[in-house]
C-alpha atoms as a PDB file:
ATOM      1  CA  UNK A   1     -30.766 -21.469  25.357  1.00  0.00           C
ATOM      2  CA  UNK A   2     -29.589 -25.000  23.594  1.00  0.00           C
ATOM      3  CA  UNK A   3     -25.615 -25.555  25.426  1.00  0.00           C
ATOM      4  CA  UNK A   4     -23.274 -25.985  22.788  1.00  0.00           C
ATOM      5  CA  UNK A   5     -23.437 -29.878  23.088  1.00  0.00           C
ATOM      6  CA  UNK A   6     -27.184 -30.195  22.743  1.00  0.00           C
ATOM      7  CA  UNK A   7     -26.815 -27.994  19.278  1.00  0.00           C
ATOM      8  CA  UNK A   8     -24.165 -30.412  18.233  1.00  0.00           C
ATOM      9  CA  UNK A   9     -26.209 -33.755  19.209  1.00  0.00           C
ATOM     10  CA  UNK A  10     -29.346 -32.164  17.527  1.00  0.00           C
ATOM     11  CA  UNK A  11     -26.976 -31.190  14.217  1.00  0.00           C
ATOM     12  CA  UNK A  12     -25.711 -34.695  14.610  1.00  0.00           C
ATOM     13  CA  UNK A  13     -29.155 -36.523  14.821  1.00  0.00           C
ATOM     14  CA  UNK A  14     -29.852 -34.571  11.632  1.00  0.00           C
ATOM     15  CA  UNK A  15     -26.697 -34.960   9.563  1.00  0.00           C
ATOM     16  CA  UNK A  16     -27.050 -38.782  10.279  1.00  0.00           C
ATOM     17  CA  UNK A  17     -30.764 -38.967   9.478  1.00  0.00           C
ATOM     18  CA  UNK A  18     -29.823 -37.371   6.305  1.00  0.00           C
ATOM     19  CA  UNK A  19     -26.351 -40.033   6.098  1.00  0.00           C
ATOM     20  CA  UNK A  20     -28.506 -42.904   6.994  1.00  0.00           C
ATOM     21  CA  UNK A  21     -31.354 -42.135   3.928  1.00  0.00           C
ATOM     22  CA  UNK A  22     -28.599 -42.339   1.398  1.00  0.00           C
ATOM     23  CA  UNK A  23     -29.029 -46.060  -0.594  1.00  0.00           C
ATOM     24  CA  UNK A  24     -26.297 -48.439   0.109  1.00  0.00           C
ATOM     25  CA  UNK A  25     -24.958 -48.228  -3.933  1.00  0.00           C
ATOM     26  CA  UNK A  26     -25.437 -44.574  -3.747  1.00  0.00           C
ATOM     27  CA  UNK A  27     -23.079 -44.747  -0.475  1.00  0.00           C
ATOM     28  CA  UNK A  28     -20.539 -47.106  -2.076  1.00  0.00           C
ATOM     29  CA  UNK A  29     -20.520 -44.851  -5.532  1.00  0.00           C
ATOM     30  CA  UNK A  30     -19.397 -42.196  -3.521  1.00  0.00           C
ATOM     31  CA  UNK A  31     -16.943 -43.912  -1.571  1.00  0.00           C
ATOM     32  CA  UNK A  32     -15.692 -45.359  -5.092  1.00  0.00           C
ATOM     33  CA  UNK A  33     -15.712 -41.920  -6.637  1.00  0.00           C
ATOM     34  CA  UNK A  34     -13.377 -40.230  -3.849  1.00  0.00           C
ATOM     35  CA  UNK A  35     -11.117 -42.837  -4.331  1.00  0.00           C
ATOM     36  CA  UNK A  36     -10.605 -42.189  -7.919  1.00  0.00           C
ATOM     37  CA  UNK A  37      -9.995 -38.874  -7.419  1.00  0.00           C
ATOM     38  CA  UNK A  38      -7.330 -39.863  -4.987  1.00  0.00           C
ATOM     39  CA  UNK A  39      -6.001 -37.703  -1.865  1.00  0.00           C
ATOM     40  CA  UNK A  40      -5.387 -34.286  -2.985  1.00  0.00           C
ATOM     41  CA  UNK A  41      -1.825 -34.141  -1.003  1.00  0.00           C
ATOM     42  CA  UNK A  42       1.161 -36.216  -1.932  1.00  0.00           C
ATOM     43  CA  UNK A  43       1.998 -39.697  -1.033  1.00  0.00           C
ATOM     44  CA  UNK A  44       4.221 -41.791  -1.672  1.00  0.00           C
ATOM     45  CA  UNK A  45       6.562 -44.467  -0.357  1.00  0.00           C
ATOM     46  CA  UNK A  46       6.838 -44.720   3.516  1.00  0.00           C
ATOM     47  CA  UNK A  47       3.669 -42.048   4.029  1.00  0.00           C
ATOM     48  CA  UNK A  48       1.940 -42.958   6.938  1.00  0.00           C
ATOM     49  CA  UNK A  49      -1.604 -42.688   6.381  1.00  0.00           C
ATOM     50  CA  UNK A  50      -4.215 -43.798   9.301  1.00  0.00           C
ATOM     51  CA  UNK A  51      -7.425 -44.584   7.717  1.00  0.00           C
ATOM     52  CA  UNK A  52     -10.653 -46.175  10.109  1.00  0.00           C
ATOM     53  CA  UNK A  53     -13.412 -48.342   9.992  1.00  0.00           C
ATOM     54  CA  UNK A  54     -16.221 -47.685   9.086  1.00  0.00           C
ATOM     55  CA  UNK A  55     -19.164 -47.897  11.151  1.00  0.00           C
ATOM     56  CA  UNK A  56     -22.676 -48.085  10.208  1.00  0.00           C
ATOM     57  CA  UNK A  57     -23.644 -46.111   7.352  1.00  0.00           C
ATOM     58  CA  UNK A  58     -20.167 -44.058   7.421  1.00  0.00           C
ATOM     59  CA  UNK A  59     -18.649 -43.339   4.406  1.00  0.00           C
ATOM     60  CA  UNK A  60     -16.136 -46.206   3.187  1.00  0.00           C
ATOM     61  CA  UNK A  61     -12.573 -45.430   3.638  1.00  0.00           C
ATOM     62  CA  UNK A  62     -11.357 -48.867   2.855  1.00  0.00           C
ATOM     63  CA  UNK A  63     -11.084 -47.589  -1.616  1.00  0.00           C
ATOM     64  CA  UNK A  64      -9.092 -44.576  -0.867  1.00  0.00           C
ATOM     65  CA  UNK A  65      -7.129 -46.838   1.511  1.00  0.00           C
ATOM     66  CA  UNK A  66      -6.769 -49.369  -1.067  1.00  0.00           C
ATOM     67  CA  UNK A  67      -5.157 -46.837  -3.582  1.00  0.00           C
ATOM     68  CA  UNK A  68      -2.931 -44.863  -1.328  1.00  0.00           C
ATOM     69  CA  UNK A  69      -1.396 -48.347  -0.409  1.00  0.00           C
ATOM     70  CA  UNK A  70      -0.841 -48.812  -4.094  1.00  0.00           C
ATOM     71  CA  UNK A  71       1.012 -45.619  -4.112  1.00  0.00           C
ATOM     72  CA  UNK A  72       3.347 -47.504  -0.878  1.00  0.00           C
ATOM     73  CA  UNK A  73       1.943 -45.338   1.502  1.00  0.00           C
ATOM     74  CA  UNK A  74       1.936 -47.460   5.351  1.00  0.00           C
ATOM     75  CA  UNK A  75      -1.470 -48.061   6.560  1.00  0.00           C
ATOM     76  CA  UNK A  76      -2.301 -47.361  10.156  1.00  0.00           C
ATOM     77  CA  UNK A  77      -5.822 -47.538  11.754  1.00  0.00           C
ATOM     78  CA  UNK A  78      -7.288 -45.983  15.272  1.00  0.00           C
ATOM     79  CA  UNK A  79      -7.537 -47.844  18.297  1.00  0.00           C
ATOM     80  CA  UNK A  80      -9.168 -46.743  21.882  1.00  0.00           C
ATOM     81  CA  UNK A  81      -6.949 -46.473  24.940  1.00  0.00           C
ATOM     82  CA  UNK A  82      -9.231 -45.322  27.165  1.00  0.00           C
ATOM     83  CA  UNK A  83     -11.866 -42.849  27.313  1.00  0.00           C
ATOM     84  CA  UNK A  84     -10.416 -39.339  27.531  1.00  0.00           C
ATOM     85  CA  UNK A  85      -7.110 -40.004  25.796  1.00  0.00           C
ATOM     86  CA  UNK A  86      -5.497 -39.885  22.360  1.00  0.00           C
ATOM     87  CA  UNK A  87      -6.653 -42.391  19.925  1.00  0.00           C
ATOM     88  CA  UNK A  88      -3.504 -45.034  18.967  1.00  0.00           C
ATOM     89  CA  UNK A  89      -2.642 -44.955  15.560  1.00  0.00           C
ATOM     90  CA  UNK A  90      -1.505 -49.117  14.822  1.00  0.00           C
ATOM     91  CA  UNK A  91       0.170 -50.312  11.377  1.00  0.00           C
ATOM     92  CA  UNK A  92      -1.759 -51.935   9.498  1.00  0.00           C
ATOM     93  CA  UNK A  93      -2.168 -53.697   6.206  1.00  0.00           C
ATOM     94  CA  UNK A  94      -4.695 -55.009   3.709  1.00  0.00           C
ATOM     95  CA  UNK A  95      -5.327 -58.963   4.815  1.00  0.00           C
ATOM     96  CA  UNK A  96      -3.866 -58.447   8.684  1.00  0.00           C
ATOM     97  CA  UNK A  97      -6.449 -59.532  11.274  1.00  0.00           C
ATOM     98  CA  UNK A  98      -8.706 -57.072  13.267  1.00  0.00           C
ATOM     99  CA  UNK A  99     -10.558 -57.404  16.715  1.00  0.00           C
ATOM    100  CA  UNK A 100     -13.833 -55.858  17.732  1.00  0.00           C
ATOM    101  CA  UNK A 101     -12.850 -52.720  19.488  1.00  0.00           C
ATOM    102  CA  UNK A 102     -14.976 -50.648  22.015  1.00  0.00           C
ATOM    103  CA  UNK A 103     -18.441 -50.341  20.095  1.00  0.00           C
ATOM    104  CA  UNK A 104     -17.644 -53.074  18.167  1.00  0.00           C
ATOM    105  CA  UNK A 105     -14.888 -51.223  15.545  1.00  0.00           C
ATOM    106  CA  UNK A 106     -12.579 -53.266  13.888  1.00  0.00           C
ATOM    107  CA  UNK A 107      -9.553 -52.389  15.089  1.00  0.00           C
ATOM    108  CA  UNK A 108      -5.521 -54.080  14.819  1.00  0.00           C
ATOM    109  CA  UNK A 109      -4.590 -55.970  17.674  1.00  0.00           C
ATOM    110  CA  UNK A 110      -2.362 -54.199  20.619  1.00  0.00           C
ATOM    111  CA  UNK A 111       0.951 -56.167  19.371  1.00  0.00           C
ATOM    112  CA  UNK A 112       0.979 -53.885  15.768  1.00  0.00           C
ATOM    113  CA  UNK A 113       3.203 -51.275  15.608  1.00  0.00           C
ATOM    114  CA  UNK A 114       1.804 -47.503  17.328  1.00  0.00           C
ATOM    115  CA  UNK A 115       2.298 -44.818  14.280  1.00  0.00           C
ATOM    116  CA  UNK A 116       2.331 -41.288  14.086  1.00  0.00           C
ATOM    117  CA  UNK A 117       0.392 -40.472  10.533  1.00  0.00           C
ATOM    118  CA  UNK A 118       1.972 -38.026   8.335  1.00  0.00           C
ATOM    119  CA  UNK A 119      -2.340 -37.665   7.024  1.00  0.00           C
ATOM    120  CA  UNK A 120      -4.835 -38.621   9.323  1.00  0.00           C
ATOM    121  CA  UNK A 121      -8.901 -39.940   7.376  1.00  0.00           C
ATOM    122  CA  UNK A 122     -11.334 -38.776   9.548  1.00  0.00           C
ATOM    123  CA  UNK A 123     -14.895 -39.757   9.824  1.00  0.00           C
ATOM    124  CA  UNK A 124     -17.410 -37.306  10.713  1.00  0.00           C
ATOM    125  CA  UNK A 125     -21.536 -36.769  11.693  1.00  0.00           C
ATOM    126  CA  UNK A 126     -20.926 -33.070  10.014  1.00  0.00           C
ATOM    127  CA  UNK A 127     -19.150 -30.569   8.770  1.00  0.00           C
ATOM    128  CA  UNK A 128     -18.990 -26.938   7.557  1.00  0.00           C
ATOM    129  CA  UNK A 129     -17.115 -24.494   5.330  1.00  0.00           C
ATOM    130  CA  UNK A 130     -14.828 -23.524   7.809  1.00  0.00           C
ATOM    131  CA  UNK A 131     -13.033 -27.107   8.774  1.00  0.00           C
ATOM    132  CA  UNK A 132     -15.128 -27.772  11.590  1.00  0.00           C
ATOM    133  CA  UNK A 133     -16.469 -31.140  12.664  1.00  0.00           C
ATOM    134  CA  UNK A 134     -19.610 -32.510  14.874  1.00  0.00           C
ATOM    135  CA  UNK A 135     -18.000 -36.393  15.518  1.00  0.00           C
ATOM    136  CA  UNK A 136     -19.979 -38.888  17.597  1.00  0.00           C
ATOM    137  CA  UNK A 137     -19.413 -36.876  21.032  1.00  0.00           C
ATOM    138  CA  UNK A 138     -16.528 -38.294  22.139  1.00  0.00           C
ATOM    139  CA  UNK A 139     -13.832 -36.157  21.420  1.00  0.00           C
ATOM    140  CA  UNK A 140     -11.316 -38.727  20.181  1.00  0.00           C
ATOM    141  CA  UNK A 141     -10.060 -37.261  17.025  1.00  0.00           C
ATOM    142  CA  UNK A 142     -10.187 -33.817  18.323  1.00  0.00           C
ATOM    143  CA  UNK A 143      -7.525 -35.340  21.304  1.00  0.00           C
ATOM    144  CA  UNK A 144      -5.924 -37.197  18.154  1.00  0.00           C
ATOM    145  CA  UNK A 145      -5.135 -34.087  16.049  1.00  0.00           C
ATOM    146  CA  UNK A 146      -4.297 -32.123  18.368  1.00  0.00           C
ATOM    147  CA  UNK A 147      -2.244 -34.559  20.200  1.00  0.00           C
ATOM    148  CA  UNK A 148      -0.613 -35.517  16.151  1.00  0.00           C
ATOM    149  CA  UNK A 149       0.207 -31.857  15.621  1.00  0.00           C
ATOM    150  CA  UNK A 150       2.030 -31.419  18.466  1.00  0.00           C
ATOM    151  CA  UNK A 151       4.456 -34.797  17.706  1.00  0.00           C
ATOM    152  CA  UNK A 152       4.503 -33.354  13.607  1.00  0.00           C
ATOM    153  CA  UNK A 153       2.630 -32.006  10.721  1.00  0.00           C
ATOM    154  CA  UNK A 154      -0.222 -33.677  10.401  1.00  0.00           C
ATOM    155  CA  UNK A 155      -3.198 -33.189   7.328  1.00  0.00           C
ATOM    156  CA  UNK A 156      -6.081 -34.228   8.712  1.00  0.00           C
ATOM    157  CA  UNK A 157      -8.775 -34.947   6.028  1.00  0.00           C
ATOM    158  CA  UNK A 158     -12.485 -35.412   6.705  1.00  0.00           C
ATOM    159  CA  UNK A 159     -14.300 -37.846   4.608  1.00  0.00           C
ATOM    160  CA  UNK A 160     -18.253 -37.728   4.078  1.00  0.00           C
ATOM    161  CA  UNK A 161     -20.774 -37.309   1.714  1.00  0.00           C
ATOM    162  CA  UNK A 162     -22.178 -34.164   0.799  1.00  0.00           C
ATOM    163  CA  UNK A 163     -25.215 -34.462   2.574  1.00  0.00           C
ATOM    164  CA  UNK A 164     -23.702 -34.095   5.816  1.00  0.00           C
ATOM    165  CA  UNK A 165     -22.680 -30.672   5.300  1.00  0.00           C
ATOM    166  CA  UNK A 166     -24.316 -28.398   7.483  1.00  0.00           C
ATOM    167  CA  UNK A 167     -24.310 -24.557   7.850  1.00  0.00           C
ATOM    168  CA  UNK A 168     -22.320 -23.802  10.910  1.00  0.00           C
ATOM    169  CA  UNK A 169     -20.333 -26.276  13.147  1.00  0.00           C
ATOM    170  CA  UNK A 170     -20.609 -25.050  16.934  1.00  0.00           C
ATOM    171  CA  UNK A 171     -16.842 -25.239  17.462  1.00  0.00           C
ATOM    172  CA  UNK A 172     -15.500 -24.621  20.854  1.00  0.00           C
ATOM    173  CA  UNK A 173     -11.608 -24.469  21.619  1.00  0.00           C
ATOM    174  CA  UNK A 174     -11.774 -27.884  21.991  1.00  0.00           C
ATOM    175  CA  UNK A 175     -12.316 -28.865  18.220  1.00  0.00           C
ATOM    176  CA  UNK A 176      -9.564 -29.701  16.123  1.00  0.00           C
ATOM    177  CA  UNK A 177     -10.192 -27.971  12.875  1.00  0.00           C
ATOM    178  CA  UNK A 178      -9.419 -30.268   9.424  1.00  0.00           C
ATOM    179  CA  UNK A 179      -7.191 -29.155   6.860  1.00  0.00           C
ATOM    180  CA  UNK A 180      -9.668 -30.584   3.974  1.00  0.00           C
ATOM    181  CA  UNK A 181     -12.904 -32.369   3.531  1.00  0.00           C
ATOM    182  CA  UNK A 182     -13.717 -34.568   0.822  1.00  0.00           C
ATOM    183  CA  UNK A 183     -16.936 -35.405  -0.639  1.00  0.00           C
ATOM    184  CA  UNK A 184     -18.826 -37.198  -3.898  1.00  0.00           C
ATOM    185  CA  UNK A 185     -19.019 -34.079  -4.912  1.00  0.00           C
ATOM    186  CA  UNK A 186     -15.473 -31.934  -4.297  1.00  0.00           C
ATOM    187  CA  UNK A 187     -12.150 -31.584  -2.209  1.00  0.00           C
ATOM    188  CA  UNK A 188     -13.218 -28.398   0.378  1.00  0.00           C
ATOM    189  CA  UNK A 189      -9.565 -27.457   1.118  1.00  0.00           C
ATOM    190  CA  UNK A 190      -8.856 -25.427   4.357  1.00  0.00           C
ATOM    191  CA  UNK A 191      -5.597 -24.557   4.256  1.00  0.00           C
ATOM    192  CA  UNK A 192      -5.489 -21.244   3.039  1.00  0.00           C
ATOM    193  CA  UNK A 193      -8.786 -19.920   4.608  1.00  0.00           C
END
């Protein structure tokens, strides 16, 4: 019997096969068309949104980003501490400078400001019905929600395209469930269920 962690990296390997075979304009349409449809939770002046950047063939945060910073929302992105800890959550803004983080992620510099998002965009290899996750392995954002939600209410939204929805996420006690998912193709809102 597959341990829960070789089911997730063989889900993974999948979802991202499937990620990676999108075209690039096909990827950016989507990315375009979340953004117009905008976050499907209010913000406004002096919400603290963390975004990320994108790596590979991820989905692009950086439109959504752009518009909820239209609506004055304060941008914050992820940096890594150390393994086995918390992502930081630094301000941000459009034009600020970035450094190549741990695997090469852009990431603010240590001086910016640490921030504790009001709504957290998450990136994801996969995800189900039920608000589960498969990440890169890591456990980062898990540590991040859960770590967020302790400090204050947190909405943590997963961003992907539809293609990397899967049947069933092998969650563990250890996975920090998201409140919605957004896709191309529809907001998949948690909350309630």
């Amino acid at each position: 019997m597959d341990t829960i962690s070789d089911q997730k990296a063989q889900l993974r390997a999948a979802a991202l096969a499937r990620r990676d075979a999108l075209p690039a304009a096909e990827r950016q349409q989507a990315a375009e068309t979340i953004a117009a449809r905008g976050l499907p939770v209010p913000v406004s002046a002096g919400t603290i949104v963390a975004g990320f950047s994108a790596m590979k063939t991820e989905i692009n945060p950086i439109p959504l980003m752009r518009r909820v910073a239209d609506a004055g929302a304060q941008l914050a992105l992820p940096a890594i501490a150390r393994r086995g800890q918390p992502l930081i959550m630094r301000a941000w803004q459009f034009g600020a400078p970035l450094k190549a983080g741990q695997w090469g992620i852009r990431e603010p510099f240590p001086d910016a400001a640490e921030l504790a998002p009001d709504i957290l965009i998450v990136p994801l290899a996969a995800f189900d019905r039920t608000g589960h996750r498969i990440g890169y392995g890591a456990g980062y954002y898990d540590m991040t929600i859960d770590a967020l939600r302790v400090r204050k209410k947190v909405v943590a939204i997963g961003i992907a395209f539809a293609a990397q929805e899967i049947a069933r996420v092998p969650a563990t006690e250890r996975d920090a469930r998201l409140d919605l998912v957004l896709t191309e193709n529809e907001v998949i809102d948690f909350r309630e269920s």
